[in-house]
N, C-alpha and C. Protein backbone atom coordinates (compact mmCIF):
# COMPACT_ATOMS: atom_id res chain seq x y z
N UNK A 1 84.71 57.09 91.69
CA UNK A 1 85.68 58.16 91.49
C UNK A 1 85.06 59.47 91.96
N UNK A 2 85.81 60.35 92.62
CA UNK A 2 85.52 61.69 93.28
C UNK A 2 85.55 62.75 91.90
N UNK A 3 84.18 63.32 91.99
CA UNK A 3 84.19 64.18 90.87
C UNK A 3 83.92 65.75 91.31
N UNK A 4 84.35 66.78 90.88
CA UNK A 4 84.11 68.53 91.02
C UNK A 4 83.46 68.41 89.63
N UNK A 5 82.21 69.36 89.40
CA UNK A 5 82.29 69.68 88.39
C UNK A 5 81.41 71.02 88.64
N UNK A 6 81.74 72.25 87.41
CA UNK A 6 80.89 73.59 87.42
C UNK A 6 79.64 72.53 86.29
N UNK A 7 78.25 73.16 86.83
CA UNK A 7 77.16 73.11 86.31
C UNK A 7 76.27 74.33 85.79
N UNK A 8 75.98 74.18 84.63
CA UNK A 8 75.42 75.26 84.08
C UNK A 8 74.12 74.96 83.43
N UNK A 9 72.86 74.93 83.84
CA UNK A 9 71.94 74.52 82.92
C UNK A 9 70.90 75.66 82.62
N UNK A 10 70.82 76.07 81.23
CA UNK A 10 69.65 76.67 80.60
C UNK A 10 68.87 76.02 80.08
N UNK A 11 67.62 76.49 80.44
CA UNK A 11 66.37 75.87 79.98
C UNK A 11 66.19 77.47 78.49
N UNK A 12 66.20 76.77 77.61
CA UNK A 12 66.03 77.40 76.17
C UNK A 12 64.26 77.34 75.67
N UNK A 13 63.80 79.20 75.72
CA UNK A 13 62.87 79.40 75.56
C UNK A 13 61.73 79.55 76.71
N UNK A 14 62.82 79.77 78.37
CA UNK A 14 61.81 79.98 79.37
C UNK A 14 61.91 81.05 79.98
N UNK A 15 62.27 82.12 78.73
CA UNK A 15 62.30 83.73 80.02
C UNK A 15 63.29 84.19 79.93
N UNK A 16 63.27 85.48 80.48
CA UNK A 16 64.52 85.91 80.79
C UNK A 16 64.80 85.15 82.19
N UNK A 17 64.34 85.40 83.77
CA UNK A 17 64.31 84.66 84.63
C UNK A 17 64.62 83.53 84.66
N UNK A 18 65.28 82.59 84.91
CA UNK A 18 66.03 81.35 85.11
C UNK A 18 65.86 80.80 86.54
N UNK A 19 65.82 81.80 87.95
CA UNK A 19 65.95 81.74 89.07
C UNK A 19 64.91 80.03 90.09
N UNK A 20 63.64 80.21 88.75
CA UNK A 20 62.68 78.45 89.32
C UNK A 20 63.14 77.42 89.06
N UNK A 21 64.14 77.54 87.81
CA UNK A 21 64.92 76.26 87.73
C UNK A 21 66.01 76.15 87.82
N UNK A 22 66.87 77.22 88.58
CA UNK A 22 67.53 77.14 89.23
C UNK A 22 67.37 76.50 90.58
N UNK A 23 66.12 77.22 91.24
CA UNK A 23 66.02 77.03 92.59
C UNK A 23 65.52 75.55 92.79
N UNK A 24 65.01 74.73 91.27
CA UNK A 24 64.36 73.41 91.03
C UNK A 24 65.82 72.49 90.98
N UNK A 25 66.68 72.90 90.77
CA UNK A 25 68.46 71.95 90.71
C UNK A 25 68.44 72.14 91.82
N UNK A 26 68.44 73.38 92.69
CA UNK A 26 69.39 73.29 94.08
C UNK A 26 68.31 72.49 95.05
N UNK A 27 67.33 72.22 94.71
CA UNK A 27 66.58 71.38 95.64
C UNK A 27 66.67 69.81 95.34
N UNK A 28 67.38 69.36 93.87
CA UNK A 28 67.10 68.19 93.74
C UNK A 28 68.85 67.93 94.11
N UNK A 29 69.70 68.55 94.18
CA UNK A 29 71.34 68.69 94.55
C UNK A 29 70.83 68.26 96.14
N UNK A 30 70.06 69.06 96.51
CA UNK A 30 70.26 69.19 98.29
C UNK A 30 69.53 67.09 98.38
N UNK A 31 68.63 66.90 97.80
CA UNK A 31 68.29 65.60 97.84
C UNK A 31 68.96 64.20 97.64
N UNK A 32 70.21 64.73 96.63
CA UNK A 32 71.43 64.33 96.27
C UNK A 32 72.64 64.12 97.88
N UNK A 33 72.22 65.16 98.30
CA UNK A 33 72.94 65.14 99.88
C UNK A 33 74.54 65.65 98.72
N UNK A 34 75.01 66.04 98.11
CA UNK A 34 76.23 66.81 97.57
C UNK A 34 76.44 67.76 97.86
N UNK A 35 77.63 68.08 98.00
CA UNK A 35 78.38 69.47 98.48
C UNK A 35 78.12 70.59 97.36
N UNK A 36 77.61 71.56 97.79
CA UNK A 36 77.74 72.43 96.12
C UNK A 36 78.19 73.82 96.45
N UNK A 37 78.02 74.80 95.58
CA UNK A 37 78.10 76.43 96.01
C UNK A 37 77.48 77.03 94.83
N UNK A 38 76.49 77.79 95.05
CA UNK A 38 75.80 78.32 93.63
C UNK A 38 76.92 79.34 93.20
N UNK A 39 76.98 79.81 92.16
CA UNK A 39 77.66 80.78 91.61
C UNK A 39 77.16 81.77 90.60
N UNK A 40 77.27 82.74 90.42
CA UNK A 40 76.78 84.13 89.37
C UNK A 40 76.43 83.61 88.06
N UNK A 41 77.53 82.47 87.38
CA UNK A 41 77.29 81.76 85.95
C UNK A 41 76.69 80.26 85.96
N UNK A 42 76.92 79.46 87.06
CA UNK A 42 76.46 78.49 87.36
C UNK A 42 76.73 77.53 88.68
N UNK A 43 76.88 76.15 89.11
CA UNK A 43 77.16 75.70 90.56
C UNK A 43 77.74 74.78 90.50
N UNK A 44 79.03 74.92 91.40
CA UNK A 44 79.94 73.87 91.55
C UNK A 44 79.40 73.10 92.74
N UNK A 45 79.71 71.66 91.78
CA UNK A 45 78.89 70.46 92.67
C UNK A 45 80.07 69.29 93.21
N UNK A 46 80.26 68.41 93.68
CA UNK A 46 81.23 67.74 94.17
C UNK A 46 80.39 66.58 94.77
N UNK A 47 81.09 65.00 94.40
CA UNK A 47 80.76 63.81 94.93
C UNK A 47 81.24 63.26 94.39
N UNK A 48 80.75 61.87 94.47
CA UNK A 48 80.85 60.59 93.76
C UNK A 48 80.11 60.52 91.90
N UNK A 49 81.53 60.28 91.33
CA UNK A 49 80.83 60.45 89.68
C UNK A 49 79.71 59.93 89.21
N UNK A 50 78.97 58.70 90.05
CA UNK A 50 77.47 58.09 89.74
C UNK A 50 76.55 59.01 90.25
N UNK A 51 76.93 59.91 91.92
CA UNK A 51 75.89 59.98 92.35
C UNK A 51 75.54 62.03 91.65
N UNK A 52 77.00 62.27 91.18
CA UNK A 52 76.91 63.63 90.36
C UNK A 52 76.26 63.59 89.19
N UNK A 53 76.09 62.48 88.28
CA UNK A 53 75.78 62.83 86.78
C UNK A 53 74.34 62.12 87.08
N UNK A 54 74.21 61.41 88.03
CA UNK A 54 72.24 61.11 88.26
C UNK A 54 71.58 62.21 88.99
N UNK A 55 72.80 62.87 89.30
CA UNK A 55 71.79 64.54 89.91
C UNK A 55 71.13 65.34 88.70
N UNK A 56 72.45 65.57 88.20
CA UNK A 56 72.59 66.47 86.67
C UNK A 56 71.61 65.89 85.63
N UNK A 57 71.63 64.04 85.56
CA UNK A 57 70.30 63.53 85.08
C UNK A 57 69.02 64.18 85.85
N UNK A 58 68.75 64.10 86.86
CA UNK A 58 67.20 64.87 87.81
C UNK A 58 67.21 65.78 87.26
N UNK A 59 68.35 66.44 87.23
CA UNK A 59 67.78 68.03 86.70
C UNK A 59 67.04 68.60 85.95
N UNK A 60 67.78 67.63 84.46
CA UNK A 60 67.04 67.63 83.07
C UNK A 60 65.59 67.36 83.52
N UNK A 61 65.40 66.15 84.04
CA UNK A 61 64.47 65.54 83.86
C UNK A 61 63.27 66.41 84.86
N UNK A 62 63.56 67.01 85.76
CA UNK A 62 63.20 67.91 86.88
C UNK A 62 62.37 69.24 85.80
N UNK A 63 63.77 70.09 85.17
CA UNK A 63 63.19 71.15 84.31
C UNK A 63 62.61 71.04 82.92
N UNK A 64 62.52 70.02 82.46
CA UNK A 64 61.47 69.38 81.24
C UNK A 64 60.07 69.51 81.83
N UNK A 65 59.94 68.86 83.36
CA UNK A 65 58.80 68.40 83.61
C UNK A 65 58.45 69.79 83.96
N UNK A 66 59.22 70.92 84.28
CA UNK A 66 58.39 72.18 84.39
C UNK A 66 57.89 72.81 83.17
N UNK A 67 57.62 72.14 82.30
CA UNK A 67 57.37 72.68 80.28
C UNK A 67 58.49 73.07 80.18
N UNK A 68 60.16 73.28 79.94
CA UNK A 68 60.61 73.23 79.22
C UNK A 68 61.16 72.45 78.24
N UNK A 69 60.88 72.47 76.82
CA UNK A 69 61.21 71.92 75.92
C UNK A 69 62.47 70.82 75.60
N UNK A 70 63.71 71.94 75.97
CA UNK A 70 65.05 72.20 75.63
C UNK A 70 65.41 72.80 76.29
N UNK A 71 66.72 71.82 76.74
CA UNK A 71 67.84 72.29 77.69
C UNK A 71 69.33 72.67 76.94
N UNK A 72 69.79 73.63 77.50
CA UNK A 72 71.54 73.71 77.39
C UNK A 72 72.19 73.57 78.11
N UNK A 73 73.55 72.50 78.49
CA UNK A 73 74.04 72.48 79.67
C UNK A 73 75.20 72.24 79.41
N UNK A 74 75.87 73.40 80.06
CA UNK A 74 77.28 73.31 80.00
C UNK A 74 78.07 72.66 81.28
N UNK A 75 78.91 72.04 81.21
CA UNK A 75 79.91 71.11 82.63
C UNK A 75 81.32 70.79 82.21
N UNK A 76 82.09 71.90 83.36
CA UNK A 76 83.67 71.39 83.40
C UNK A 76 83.61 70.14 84.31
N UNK A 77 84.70 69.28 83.66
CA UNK A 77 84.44 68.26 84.87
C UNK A 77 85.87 68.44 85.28
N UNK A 78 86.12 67.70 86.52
CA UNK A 78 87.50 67.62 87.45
C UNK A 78 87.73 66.38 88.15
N UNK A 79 88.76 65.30 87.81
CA UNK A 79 89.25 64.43 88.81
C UNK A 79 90.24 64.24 89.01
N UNK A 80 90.60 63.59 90.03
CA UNK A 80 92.03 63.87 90.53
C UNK A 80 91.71 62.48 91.76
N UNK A 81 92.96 61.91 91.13
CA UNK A 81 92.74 60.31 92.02
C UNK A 81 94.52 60.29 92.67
N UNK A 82 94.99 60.95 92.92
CA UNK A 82 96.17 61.08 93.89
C UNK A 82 95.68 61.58 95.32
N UNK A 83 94.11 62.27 95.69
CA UNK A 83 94.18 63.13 97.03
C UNK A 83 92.64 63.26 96.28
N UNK A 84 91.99 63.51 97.77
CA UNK A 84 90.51 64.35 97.74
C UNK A 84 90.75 65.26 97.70
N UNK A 85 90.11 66.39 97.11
CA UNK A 85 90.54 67.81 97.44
C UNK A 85 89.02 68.68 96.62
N UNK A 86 88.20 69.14 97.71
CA UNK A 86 87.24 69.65 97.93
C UNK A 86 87.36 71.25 97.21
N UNK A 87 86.59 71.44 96.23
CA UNK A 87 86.50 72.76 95.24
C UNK A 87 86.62 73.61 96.23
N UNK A 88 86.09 73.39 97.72
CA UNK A 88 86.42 74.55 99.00
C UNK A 88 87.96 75.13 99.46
N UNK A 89 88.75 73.98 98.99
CA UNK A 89 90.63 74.23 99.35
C UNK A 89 90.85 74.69 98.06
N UNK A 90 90.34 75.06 97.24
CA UNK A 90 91.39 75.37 96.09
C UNK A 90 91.65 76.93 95.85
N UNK A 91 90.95 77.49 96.06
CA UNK A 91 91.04 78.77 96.01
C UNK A 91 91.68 79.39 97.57
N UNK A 92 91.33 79.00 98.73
CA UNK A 92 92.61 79.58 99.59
C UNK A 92 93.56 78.98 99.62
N UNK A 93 93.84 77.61 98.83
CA UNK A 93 95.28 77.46 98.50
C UNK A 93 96.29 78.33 97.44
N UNK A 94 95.63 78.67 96.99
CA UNK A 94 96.01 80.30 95.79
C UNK A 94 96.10 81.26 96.70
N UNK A 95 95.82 81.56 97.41
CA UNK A 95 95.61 82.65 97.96
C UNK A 95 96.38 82.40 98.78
N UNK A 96 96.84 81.37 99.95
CA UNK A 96 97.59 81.11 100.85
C UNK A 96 99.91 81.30 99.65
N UNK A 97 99.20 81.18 98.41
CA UNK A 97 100.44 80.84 98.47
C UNK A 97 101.03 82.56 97.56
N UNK A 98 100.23 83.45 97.86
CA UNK A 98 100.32 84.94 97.37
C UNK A 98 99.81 85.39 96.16
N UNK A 99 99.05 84.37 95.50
CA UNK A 99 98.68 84.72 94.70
C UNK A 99 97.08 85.67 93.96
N UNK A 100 96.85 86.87 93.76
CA UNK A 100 96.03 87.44 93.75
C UNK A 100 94.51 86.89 93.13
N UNK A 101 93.50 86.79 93.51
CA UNK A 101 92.36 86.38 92.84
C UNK A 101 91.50 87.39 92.19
């Protein structure tokens, strides 16, 4: 099944800075070979639902192994089994149809 989902992971008790394990997901995403887009609160990721939630598994397992303790992770998930439709069309389809963002 084709999954979108926003990803949000805090590592609890490593700083104010977040940006190494951030930059430690978007390298194990890019290894994943998944479509993503970082974002200001967190990163929308897109694939196959096995090969999305064994990313999101790396992750954990990725930012533990950097000493953090404890993780928080927040995830909207999204499927839709009538049509593919890439987190990239959804927003100029709003926009295509006048609606302000």
């Amino acid at each position: 099944m084709w999954v979108s989902v926003d990803f949000c992971l805090v590592p609890i008790g490593a700083g104010l800075s977040l940006s190494p394990y951030i930059s430690a997901c978007k390298s194990i995403i890019e290894k994943h070979c998944l479509d993503y887009e970082l974002g200001p609160n967190g990163t929308a990721i897109e694939g196959n639902w096995e090969e999305v939630f064994q990313c999101i598994k790396d992750c954990h397992e990725e930012v533990h192994s950097l000493g953090t303790n404890r993780i928080y992770t927040t995830l909207k998930i999204n499927t839709r089994i009538d049509k593919k439709q890439s987190f990239r069309e959804k927003v100029p389809s709003v926009i295509a149809k006048g609606v302000n963002t």
